[in-house]
Protein backbone atom coordinates (compact mmCIF):
# COMPACT_ATOMS: atom_id res chain seq x y z
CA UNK A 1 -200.57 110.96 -90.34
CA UNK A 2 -201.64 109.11 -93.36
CA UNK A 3 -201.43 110.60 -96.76
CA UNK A 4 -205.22 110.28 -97.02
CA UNK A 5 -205.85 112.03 -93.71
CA UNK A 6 -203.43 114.91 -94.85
CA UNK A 7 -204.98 115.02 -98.35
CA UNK A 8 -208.87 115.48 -96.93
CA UNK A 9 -207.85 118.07 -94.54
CA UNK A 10 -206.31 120.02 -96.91
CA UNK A 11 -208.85 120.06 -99.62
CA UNK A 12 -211.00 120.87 -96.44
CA UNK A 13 -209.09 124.09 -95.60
CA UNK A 14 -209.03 125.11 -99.19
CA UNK A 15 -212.66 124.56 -99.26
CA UNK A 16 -213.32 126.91 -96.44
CA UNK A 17 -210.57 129.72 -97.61
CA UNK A 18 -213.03 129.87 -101.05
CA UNK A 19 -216.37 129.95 -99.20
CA UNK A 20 -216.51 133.40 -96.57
CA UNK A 21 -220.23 133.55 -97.02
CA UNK A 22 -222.86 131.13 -97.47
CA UNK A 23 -223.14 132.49 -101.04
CA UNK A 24 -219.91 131.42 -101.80
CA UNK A 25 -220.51 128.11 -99.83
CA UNK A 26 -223.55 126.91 -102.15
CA UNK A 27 -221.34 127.89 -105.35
CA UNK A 28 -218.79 126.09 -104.11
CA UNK A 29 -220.89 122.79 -103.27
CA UNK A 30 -222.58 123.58 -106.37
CA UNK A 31 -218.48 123.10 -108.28
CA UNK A 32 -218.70 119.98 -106.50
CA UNK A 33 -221.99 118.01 -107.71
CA UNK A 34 -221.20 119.16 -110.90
CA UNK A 35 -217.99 117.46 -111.30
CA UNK A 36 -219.35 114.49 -109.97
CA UNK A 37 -222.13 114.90 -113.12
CA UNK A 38 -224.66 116.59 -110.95
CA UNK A 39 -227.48 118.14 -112.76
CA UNK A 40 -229.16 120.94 -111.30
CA UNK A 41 -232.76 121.64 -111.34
CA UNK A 42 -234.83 124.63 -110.53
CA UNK A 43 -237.95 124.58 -107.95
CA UNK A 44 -239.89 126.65 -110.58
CA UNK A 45 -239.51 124.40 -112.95
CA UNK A 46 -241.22 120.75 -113.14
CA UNK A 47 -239.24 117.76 -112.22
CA UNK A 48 -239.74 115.26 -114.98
CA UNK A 49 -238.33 111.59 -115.71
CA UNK A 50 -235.79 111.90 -112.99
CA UNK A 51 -233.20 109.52 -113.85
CA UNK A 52 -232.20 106.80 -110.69
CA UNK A 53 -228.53 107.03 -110.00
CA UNK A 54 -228.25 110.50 -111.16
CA UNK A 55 -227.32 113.26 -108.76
CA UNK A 56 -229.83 116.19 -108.84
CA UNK A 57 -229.45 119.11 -106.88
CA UNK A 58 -231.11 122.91 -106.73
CA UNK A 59 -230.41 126.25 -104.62
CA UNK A 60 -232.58 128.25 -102.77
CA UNK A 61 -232.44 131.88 -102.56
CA UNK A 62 -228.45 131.66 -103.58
CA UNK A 63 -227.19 130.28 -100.41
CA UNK A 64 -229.00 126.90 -99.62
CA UNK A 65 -228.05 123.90 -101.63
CA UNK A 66 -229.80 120.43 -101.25
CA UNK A 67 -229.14 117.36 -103.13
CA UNK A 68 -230.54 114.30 -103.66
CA UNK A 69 -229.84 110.27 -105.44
CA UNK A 70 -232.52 107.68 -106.13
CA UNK A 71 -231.37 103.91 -106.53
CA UNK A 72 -232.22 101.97 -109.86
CA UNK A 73 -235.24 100.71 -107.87
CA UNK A 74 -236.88 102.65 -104.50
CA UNK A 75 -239.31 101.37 -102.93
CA UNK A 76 -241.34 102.61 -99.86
CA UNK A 77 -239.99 100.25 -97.32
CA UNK A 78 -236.18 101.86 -98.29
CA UNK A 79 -236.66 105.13 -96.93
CA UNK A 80 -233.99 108.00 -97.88
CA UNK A 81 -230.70 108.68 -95.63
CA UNK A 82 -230.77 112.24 -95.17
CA UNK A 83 -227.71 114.35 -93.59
CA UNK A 84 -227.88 117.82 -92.77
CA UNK A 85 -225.65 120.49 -92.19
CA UNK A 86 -225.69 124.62 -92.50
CA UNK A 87 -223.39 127.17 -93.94
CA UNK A 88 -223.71 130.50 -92.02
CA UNK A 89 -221.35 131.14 -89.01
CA UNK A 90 -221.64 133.85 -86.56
CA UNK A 91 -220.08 137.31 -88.04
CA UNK A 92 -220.32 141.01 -88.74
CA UNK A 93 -223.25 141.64 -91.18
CA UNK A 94 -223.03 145.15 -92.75
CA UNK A 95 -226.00 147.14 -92.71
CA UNK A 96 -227.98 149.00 -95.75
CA UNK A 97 -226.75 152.06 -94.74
CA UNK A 98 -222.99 151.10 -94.77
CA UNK A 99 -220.61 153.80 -93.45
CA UNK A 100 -220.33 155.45 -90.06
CA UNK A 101 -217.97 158.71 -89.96
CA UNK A 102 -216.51 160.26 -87.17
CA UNK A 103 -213.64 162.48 -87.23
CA UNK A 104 -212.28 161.88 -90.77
CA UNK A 105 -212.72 157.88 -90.44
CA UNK A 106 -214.70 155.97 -92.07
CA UNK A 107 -215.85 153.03 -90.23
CA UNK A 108 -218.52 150.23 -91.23
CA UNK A 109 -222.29 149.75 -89.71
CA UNK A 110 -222.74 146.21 -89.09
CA UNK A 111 -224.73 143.89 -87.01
CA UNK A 112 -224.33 141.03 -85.07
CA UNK A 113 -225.19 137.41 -87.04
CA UNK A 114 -225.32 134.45 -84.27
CA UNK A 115 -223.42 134.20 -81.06
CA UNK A 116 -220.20 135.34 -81.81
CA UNK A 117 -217.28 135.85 -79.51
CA UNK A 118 -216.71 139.59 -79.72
CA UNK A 119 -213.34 139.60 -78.58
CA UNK A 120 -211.53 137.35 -81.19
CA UNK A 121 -212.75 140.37 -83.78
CA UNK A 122 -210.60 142.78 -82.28
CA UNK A 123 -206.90 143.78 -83.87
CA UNK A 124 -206.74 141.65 -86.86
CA UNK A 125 -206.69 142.30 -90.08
CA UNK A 126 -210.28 141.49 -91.67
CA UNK A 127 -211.42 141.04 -95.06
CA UNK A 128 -214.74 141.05 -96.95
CA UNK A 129 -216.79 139.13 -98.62
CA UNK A 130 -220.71 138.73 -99.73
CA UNK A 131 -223.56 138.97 -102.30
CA UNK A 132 -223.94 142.11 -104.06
CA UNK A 133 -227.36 142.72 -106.43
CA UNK A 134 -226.94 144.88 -109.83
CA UNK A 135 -229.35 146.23 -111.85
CA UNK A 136 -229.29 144.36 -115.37
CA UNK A 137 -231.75 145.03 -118.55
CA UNK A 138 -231.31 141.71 -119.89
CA UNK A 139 -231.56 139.75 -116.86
CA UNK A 140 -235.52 138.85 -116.08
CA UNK A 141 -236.04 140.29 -112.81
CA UNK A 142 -234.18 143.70 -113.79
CA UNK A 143 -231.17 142.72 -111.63
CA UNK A 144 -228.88 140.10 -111.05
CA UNK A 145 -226.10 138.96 -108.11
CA UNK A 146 -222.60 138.80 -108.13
CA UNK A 147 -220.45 136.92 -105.01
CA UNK A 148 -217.80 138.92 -104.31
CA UNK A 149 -214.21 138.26 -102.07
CA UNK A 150 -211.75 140.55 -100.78
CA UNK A 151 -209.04 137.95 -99.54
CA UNK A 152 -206.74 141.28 -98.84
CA UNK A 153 -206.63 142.76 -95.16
CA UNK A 154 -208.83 145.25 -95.54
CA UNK A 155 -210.43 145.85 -92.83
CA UNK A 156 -209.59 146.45 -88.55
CA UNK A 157 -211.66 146.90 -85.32
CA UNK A 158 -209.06 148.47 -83.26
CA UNK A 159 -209.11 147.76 -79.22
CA UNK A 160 -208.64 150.68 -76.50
CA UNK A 161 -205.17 150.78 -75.06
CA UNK A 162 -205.07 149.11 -71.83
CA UNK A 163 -204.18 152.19 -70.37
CA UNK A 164 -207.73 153.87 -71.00
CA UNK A 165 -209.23 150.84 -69.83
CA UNK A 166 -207.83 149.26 -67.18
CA UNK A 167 -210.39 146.15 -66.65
CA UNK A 168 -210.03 145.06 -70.08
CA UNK A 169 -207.99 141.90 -68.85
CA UNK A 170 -211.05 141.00 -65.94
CA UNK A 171 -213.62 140.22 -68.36
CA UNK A 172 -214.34 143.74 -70.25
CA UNK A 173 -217.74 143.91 -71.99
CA UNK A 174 -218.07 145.85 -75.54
CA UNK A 175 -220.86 148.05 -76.83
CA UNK A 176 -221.36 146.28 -80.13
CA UNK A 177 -223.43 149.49 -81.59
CA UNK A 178 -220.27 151.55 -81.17
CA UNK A 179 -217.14 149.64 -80.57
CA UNK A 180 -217.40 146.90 -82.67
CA UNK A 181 -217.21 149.16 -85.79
CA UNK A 182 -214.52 148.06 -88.70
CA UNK A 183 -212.49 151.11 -89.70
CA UNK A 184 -212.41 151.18 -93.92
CA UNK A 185 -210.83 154.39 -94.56
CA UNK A 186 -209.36 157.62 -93.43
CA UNK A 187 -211.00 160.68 -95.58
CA UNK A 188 -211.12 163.92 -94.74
CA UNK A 189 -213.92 164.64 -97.50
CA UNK A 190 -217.40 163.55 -97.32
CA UNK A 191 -218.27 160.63 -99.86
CA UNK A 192 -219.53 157.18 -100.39
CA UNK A 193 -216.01 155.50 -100.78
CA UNK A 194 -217.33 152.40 -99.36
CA UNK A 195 -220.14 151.79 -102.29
CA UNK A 196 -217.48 152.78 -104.88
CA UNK A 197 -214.96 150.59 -103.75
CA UNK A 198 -217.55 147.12 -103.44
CA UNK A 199 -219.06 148.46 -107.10
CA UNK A 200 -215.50 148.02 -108.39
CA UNK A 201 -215.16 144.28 -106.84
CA UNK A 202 -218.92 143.91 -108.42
CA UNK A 203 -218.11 144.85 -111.86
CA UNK A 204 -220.52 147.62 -112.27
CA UNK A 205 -221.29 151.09 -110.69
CA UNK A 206 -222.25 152.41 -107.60
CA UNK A 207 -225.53 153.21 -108.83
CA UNK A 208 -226.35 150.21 -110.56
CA UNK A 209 -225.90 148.57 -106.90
CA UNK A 210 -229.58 147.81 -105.70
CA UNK A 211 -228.65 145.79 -102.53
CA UNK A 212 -226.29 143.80 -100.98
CA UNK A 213 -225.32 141.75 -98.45
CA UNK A 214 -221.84 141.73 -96.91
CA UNK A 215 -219.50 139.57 -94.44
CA UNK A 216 -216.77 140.90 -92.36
CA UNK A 217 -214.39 138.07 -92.44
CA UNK A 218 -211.28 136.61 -91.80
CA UNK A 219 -208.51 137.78 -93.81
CA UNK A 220 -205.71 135.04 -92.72
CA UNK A 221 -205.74 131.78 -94.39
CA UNK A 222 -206.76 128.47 -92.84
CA UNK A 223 -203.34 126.55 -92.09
CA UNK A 224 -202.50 123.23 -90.19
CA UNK A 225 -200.60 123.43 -86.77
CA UNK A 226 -199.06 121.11 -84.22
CA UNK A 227 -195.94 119.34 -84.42
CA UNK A 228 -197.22 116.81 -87.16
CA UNK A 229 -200.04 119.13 -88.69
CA UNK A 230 -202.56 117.53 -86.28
CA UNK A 231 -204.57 120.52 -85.63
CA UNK A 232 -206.44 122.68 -87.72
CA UNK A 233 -206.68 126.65 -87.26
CA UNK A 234 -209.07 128.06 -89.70
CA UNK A 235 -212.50 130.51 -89.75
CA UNK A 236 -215.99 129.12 -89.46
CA UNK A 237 -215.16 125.14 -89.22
CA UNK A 238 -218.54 125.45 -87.58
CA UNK A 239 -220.02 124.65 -89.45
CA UNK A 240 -218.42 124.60 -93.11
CA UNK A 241 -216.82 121.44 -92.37
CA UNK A 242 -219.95 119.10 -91.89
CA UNK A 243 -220.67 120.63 -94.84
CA UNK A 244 -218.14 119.77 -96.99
CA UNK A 245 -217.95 116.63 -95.29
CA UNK A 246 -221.51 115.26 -95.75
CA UNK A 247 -221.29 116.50 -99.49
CA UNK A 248 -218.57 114.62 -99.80
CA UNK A 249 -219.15 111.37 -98.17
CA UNK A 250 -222.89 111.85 -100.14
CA UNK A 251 -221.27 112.22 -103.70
CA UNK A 252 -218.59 109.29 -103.33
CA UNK A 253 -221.58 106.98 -102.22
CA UNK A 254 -222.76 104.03 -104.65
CA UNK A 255 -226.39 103.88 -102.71
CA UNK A 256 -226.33 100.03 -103.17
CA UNK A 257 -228.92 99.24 -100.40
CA UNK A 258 -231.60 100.84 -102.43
CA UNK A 259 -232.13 103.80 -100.21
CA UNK A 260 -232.73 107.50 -101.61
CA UNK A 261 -229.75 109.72 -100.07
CA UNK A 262 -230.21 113.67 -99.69
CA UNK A 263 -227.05 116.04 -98.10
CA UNK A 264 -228.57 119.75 -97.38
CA UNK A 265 -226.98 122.74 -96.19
CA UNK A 266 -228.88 125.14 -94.98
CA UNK A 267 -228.58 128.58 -94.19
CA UNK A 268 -229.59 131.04 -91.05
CA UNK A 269 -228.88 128.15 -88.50
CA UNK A 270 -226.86 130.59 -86.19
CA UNK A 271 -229.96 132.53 -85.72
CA UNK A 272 -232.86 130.14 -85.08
CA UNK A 273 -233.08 128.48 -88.89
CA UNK A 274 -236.58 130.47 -89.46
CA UNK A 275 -236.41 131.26 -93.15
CA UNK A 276 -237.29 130.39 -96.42
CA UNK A 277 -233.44 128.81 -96.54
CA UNK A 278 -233.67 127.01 -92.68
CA UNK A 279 -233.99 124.03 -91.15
CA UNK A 280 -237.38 125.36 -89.97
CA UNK A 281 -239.18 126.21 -93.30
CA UNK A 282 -240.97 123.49 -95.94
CA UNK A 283 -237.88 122.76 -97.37
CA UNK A 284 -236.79 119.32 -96.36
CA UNK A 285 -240.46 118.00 -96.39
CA UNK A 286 -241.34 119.31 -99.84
CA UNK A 287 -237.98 117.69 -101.55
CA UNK A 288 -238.94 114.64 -100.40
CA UNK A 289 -242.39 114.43 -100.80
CA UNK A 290 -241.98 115.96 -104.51
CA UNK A 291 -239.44 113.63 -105.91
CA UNK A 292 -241.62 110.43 -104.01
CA UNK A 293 -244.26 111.79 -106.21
CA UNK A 294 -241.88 111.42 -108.76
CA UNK A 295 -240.83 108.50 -108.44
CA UNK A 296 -244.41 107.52 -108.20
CA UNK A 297 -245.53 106.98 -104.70
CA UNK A 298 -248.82 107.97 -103.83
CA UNK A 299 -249.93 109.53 -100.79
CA UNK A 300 -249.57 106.77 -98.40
CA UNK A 301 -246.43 104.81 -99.55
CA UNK A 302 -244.83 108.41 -99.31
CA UNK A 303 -245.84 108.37 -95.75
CA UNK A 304 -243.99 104.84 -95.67
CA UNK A 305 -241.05 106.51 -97.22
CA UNK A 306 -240.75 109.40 -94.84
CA UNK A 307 -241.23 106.37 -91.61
CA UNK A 308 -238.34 104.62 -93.02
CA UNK A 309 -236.00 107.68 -93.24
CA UNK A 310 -232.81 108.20 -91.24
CA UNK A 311 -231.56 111.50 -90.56
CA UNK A 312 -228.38 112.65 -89.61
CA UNK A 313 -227.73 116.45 -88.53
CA UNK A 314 -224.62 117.41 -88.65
CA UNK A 315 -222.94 119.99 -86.67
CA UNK A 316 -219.74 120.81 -85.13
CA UNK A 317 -219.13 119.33 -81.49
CA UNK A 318 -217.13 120.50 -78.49
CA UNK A 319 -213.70 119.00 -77.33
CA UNK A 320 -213.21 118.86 -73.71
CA UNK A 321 -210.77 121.94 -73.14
CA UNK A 322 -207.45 120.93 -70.80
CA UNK A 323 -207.91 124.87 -69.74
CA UNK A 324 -211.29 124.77 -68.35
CA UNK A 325 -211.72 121.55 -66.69
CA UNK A 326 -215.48 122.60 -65.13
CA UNK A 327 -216.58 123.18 -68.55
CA UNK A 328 -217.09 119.21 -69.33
CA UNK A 329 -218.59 116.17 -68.14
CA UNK A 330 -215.39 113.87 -66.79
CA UNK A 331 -217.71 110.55 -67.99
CA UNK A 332 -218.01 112.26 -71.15
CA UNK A 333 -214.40 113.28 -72.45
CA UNK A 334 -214.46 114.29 -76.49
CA UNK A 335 -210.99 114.94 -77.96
CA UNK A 336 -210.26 116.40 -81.36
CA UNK A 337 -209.02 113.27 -83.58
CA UNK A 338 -210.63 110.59 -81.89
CA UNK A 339 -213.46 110.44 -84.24
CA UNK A 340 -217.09 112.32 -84.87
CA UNK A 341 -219.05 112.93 -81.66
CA UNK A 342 -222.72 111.52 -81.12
CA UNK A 343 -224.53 114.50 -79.67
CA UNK A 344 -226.71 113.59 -76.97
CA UNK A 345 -229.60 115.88 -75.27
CA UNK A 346 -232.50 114.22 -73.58
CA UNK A 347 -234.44 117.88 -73.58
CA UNK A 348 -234.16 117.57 -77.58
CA UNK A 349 -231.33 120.30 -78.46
CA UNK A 350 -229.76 117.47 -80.24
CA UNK A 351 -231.54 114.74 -82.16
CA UNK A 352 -232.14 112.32 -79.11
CA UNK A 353 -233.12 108.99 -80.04
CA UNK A 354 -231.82 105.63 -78.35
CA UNK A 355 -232.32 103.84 -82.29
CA UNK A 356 -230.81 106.65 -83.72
CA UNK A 357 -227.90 106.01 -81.36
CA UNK A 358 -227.56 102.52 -82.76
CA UNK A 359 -228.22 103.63 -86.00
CA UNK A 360 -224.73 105.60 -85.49
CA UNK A 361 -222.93 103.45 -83.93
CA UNK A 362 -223.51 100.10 -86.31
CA UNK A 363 -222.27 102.34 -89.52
CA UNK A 364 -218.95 103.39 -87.18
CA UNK A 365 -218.52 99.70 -86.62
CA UNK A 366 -219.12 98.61 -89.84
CA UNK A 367 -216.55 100.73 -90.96
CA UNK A 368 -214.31 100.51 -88.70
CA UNK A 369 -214.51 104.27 -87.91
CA UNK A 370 -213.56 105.17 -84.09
CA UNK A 371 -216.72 107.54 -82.48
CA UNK A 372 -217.30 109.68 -79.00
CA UNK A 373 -219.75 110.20 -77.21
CA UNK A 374 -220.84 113.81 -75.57
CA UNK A 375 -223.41 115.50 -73.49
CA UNK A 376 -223.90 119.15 -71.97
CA UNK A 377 -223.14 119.62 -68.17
CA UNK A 378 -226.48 119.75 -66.53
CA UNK A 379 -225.47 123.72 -65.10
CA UNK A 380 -224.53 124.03 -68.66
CA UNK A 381 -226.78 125.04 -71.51
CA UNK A 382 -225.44 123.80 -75.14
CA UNK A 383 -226.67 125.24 -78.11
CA UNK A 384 -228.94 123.86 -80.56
CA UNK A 385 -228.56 122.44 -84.18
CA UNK A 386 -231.10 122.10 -87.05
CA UNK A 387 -231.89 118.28 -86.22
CA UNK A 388 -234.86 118.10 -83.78
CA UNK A 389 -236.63 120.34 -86.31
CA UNK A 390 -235.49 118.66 -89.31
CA UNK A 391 -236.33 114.91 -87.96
CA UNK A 392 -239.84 116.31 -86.09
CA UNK A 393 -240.74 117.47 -89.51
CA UNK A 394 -240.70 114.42 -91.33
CA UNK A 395 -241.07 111.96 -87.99
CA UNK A 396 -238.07 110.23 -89.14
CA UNK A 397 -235.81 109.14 -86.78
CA UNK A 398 -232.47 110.56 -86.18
CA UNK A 399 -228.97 111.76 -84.37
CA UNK A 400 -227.02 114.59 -84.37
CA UNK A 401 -223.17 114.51 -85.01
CA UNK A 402 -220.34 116.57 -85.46
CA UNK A 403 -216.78 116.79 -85.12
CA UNK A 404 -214.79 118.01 -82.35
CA UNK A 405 -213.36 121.62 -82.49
CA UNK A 406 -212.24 124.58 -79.45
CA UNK A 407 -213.07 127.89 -79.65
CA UNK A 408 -216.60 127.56 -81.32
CA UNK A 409 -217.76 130.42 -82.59
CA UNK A 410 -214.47 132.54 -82.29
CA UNK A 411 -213.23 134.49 -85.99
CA UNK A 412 -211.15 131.41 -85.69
CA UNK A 413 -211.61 127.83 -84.32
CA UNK A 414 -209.36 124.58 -83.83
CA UNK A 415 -210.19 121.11 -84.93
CA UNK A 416 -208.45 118.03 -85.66
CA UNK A 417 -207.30 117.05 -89.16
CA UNK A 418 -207.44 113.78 -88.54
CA UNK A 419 -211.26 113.38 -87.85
CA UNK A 420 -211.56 115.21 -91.41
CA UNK A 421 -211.28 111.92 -93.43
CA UNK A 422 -212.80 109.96 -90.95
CA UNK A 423 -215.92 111.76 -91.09
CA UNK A 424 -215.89 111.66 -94.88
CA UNK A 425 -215.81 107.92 -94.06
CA UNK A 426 -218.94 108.00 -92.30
CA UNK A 427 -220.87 109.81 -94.50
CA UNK A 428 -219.85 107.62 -97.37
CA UNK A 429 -221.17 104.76 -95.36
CA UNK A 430 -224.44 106.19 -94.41
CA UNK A 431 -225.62 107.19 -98.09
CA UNK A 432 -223.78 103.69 -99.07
């Protein structure tokens, strides 16, 4: 492995050890326009004399970030390159009303967020993370937020012994309303430990807390594997690392076609992207259309702009797993570190464009950047990523991309840490 390759990866897994929640994801993306001179702006606020060349960037509701580059001269017929990503991840949400007790234990309410594989929660030490809202005089809305990160093992969903449960190892189903329950504590007084214990991470006291919300999380730290460090084991690569990736590739981009570049990462994908901070509200349309305007383009020549756009979505793909050969297409065979995956779905799950496709393609080449190809089984249903919404919104044309990984949506997934650097590559390309 080449000291580059190594070097990406690494800043990759340190990237997603400091980000647990997409809170801590947009302040982390946020650290990274600003050292590369980023300026940010605030949707309330007008956008004057934007300067070309300069980064801008803003943040929606805390954990959303898009940001955006105009060339010394844009015109119309340039169109913008526009990559997408998201930073949720399927997880344990806790609820309002935190704490569950039964017999002296103290375990925590939570929900569901996304498709998550319920069994890789089970017997391992968990940690926890999130947003937490205080009540403030001096701040204008009577309250402001603090992230917060418990990086200690904290927190444990213990499994039934085999013994009471003798199908557990032929495909055992659990209740998540009452199995899936973290245990906190042991106290054999009644109390609200739990609020206590995140006021003390918050700074504050428990009844200056007006709301919160909270991530149960991995606790373990994301580490290379393999013989040579090949293989990356860490939480929620889905979809942190087309994240960082796309942030990346979009900040060390000199936009010398004179093209308008914008890298988003959105929020709430895991659960259908309809929010104020998803691929399925104003949010990509409005950006564009208000720094056009900005630039100066009138009605129609915005129009123009949004024709001549590319979009890429980026999310993470799925390797072809030696263990489950029926899983895959055999004409269609993606393997981690061979390169980022070109998503194809004729009934529109991915971006599905044949000039999209080419689009793709002539950057990899161009670059000299190795690419796969991969589709769904046809008696297999894939999920979906924020692309067809994104690109539909704008009519833009489009593809969908990701890199390879196993055990999507597990508390822990594998990638490759090769296809890290090469996917930083591509980026850098596409906003070049």
């Amino acid at each position: 492995m080449k000291k580059n390759e190594l070097r990406e990866a690494k800043e990759l897994l340190k990237f997603i050890d400091r980000t647990p929640t997409p809170y801590h994801a947009a302040e982390e993306l946020s650290k990274m326009l600003d050292a590369a001179g980023g300026i940010r702006l605030d949707e309330k606020d007008r956008w004057d004399r934007l300067v070309p060349g300069k980064i801008y960037y803003f943040v929606r509701n805390e954990s959303c970030v898009a940001a955006f580059r105009t060339p010394e001269k844009y015109g119309p017929e340039n169109g913008w390159r526009v990559s997408l990503s998201h930073i949720d991840y399927p997880c344990l949400r806790v609820r309002p009303n935190p704490c569950s007790s039964a017999n002296t234990y103290r375990r925590l309410n939570v929900e569901i967020y996304g498709g998550a594989i319920h069994h890789s929660w089970f017997d391992r030490p968990l940690g926890l993370a999130g947003r937490v809202y205080v009540k403030d005089g001096d701040a204008p809305e009577g309250f402001r937020g603090v992230n917060i990160r418990v990086c200690e093992p904290l927190l444990v969903i213990p499994e039934l012994a085999i013994h009471m449960n003798g199908g557990v190892n032929e495909g055992a189903r659990f209740n998540p309303q009452t199995e899936m329950l973290p245990f906190f504590s042991q106290e054999f007084e009644d109390g609200d430990s739990f609020l206590s214990y995140i006021a003390e991470k918050a700074g504050t006291d428990k009844d200056k807390i007006v709301s919160f919300d909270l991530t149960v999380c991995e606790s373990a730290p994301s580490v290379l594997t393999g013989r040579n460090g090949e293989f990356i084991s860490a939480p929620h690569l889905d979809n942190t690392e087309m994240a960082y990736c796309s942030f990346k590739g979009f900040i060390d981009a000199c936009n010398g076609a004179g093209r308008g570049s914008l890298a988003i990462a959105f929020d709430n994908e895991e659960v259908g992207s309809l929010s104020d901070r998803g691929a399925r509200s104003e949010l990509l349309l409005s950006t564009l259309t208000r720094v056009n305007s900005n630039l100066g383009l009138d009605g129609e020549d915005n129009r123009r702009s949004l024709a001549n756009s590319v979009v890429c979505s980026a999310d993470m793909a799925h390797a072809a797993h030696p263990s489950y050969p029926g899983t895959y297409d055999g004409e269609h065979v993606v393997y981690l570190n061979k390169g980022p995956v070109l998503k194809h779905s004729y009934s529109q799950k991915y971006i599905e464009s044949p000039r999209g496709a080419a689009i793709f393609k002539s950057i990899c080449e161009a670059a000299g950047i190795p690419y796969q190809e991969f589709v769904n089984r046809n008696d297999m249903h894939g999920g979906s990523t924020v692309g067809p919404a994104s690109s539909s919104a704008i009519g833009a044309t489009g593809f969908d991309i990701g890199n390879a990984i196993f055990s999507m949506h597990s508390v822990r997934e594998m990638g490759g840490s090769l296809d890290v650097e090469q996917m930083i590559r591509f980026f850098k390309a596409f906003n070049g």
